[in-house]
C-alpha atoms as a PDB file:
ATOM      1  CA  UNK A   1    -135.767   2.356 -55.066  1.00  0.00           C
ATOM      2  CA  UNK A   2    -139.266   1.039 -55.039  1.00  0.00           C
ATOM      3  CA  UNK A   3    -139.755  -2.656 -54.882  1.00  0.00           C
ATOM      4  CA  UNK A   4    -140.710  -3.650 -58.058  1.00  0.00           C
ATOM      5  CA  UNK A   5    -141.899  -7.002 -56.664  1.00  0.00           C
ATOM      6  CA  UNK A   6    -144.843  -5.739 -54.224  1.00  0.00           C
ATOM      7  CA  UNK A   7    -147.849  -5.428 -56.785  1.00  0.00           C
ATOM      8  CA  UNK A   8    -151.543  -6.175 -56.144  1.00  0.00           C
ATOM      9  CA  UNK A   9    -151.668  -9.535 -56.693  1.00  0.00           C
ATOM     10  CA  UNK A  10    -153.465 -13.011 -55.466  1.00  0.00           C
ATOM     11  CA  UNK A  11    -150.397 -15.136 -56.953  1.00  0.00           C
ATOM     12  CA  UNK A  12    -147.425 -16.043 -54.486  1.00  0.00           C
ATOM     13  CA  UNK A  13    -144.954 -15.416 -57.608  1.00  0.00           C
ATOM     14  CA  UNK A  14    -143.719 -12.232 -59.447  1.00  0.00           C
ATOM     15  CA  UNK A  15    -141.808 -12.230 -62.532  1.00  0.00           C
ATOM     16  CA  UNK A  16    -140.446  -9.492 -63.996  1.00  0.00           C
ATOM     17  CA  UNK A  17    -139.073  -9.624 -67.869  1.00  0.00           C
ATOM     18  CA  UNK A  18    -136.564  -8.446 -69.653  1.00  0.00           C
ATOM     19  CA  UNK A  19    -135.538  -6.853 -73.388  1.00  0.00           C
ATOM     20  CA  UNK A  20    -133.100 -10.446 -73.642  1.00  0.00           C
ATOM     21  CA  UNK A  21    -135.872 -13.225 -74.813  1.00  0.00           C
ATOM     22  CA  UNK A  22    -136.122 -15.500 -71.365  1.00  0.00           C
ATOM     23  CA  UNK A  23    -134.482 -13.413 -69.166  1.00  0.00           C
ATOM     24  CA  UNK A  24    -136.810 -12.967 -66.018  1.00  0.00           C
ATOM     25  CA  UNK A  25    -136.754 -11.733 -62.231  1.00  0.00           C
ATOM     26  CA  UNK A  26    -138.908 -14.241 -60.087  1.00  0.00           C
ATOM     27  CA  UNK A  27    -139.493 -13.578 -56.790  1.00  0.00           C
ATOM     28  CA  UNK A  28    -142.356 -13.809 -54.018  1.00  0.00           C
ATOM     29  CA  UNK A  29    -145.109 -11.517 -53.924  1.00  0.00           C
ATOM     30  CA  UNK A  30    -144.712 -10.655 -50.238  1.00  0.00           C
ATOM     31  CA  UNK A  31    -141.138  -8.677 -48.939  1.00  0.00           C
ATOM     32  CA  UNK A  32    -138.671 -11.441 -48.341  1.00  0.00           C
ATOM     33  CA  UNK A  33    -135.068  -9.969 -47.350  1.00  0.00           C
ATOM     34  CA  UNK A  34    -134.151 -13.422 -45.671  1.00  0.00           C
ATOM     35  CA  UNK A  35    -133.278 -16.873 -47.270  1.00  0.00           C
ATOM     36  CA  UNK A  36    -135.309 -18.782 -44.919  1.00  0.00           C
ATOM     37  CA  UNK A  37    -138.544 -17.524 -45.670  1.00  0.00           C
ATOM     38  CA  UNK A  38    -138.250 -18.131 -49.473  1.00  0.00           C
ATOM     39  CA  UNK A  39    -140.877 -20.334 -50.478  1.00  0.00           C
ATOM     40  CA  UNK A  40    -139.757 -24.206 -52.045  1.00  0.00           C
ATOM     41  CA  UNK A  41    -142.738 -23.361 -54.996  1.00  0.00           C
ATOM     42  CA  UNK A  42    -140.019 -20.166 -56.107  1.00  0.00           C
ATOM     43  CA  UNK A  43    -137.373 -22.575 -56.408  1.00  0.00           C
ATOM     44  CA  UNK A  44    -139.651 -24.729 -58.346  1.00  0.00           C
ATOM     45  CA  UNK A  45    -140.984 -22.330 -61.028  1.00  0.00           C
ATOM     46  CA  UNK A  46    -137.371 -21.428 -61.457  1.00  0.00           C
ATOM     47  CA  UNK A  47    -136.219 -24.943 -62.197  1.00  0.00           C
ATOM     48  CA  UNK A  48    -138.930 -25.487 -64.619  1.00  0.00           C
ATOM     49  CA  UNK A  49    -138.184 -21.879 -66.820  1.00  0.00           C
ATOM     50  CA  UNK A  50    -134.420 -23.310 -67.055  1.00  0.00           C
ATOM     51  CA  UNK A  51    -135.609 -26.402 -68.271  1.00  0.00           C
ATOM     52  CA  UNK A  52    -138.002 -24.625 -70.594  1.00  0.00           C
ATOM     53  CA  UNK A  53    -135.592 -22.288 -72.017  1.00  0.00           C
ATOM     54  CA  UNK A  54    -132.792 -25.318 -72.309  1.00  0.00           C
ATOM     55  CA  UNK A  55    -135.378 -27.128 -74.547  1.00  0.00           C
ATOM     56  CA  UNK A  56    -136.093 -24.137 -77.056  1.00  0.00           C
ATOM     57  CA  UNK A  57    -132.322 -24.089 -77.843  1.00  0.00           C
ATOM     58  CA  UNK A  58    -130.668 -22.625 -74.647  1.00  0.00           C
ATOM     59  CA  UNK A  59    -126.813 -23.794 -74.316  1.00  0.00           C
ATOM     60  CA  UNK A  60    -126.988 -22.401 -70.771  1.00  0.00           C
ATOM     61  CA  UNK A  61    -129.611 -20.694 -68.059  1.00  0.00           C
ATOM     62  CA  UNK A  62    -127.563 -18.895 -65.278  1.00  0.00           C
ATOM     63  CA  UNK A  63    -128.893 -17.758 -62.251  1.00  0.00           C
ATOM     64  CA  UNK A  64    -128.290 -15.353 -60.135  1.00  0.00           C
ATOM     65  CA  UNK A  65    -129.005 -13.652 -56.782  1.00  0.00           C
ATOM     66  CA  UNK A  66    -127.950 -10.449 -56.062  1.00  0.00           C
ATOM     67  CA  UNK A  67    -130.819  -8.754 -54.500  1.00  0.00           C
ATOM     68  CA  UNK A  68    -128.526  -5.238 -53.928  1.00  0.00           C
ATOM     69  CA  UNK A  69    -130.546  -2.668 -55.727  1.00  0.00           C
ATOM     70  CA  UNK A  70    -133.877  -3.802 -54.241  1.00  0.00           C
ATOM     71  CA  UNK A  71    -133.371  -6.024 -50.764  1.00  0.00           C
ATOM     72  CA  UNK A  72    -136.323  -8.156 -51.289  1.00  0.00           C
ATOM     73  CA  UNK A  73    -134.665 -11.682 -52.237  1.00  0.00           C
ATOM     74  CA  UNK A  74    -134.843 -12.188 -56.197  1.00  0.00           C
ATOM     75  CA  UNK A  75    -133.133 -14.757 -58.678  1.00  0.00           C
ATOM     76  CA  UNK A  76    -132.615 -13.231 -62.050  1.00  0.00           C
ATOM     77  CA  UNK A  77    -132.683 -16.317 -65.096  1.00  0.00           C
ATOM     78  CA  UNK A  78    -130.623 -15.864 -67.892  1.00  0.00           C
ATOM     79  CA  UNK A  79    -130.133 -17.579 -71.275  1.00  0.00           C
ATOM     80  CA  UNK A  80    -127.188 -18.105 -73.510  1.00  0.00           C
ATOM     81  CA  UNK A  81    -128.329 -18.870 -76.770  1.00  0.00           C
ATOM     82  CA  UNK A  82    -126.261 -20.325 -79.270  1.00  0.00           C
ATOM     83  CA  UNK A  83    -125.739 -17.088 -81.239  1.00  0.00           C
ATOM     84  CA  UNK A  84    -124.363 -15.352 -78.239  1.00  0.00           C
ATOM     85  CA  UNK A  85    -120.586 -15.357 -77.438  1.00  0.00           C
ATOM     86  CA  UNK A  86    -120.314 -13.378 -74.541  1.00  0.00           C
ATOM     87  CA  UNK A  87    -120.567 -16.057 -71.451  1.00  0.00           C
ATOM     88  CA  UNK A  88    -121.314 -15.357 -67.702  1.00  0.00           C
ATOM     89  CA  UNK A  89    -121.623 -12.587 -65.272  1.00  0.00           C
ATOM     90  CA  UNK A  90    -120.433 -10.367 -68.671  1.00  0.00           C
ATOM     91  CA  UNK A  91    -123.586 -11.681 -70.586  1.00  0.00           C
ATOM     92  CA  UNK A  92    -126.103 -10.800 -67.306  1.00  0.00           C
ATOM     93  CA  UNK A  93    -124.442  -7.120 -67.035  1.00  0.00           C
ATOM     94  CA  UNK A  94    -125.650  -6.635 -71.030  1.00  0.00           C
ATOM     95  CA  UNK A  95    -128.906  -7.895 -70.544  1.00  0.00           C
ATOM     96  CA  UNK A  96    -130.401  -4.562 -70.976  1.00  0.00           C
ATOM     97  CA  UNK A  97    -128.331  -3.183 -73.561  1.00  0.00           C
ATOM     98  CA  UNK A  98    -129.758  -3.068 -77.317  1.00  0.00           C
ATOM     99  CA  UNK A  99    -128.635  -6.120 -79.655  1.00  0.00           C
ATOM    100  CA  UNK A 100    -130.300  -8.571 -77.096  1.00  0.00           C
ATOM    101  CA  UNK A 101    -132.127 -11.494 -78.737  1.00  0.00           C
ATOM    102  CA  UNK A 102    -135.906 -10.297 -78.375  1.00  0.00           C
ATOM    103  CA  UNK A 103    -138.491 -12.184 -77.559  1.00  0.00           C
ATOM    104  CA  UNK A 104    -140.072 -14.787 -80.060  1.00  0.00           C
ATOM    105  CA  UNK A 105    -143.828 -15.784 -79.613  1.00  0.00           C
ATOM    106  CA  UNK A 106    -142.560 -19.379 -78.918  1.00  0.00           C
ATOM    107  CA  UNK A 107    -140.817 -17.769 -75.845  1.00  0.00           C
ATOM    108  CA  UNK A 108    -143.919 -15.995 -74.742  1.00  0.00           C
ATOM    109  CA  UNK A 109    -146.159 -18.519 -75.347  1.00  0.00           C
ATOM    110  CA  UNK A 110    -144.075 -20.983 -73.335  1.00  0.00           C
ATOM    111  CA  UNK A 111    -143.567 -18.115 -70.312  1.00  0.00           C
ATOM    112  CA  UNK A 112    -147.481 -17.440 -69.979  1.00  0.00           C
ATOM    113  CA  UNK A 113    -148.253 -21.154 -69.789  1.00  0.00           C
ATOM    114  CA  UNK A 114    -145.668 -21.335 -67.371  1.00  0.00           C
ATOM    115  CA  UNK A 115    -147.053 -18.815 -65.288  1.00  0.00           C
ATOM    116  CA  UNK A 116    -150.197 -20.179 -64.904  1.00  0.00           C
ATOM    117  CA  UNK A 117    -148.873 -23.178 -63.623  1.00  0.00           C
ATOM    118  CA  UNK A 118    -147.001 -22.064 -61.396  1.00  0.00           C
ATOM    119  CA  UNK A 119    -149.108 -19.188 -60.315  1.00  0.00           C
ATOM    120  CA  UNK A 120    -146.540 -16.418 -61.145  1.00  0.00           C
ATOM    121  CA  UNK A 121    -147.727 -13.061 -62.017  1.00  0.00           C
ATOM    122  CA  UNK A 122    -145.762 -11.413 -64.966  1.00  0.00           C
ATOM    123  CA  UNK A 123    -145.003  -7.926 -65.577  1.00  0.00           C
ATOM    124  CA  UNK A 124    -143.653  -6.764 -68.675  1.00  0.00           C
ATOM    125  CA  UNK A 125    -142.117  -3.362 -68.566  1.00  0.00           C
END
């Protein structure tokens, strides 16, 4: 599979989003298949969306690192919003599946301001 990470961009951060409203990929914009050349500012950006998506209403952000279908070193951020039951490694593994709670224009507003600051270039698919 292509890496879905390496675009043309001047930002150190790519984020990649998904049908569930605040889910995102975040990962650096140059090939990084080992954990000791992930950069602090990643680990950063990703604290800050949690926080962000705990205070529109989020009862939990998990992350996760798989990084098996693509090698370059990812963290996927999920929410679980109070409507959803399913909890967990179950919720992340329906994240692409129809019912998910779309995104709202709060959610969007608050994800571009967020990449600006922290210099993270966003694709929507």
């Amino acid at each position: 599979m292509q890496n879905p990470f390496l675009v043309e961009t001047q930002q150190p951060l790519v984020g990649i989003t998904g049908q569930r409203c605040g889910y995102i990929q975040l990962a650096p914009a140059t090939e990084t298949t080992h954990y000791g050349f992930l950069p602090q500012e990643l680990f950063q950006a990703a604290t800050d969306w949690a926080a962000i998506l705990e205070a529109m209403g989020a009862k939990r952000v998990y992350w996760i690192m798989l990084s098996e279908v693509v090698s370059h070193l990812h963290l996927h951020l999920y929410p679980r919003w109070e409507e959803t039951e399913t909890k967990g490694l179950a919720l992340f593994e329906q994240r692409d599946q129809p019912g998910q709670k779309k995104w709202t224009n709060e959610a969007i507003f608050a994800l571009n301001r967020w990449a600006v600051q922290h210099h993270v270039h966003i694709i929507q698919p």
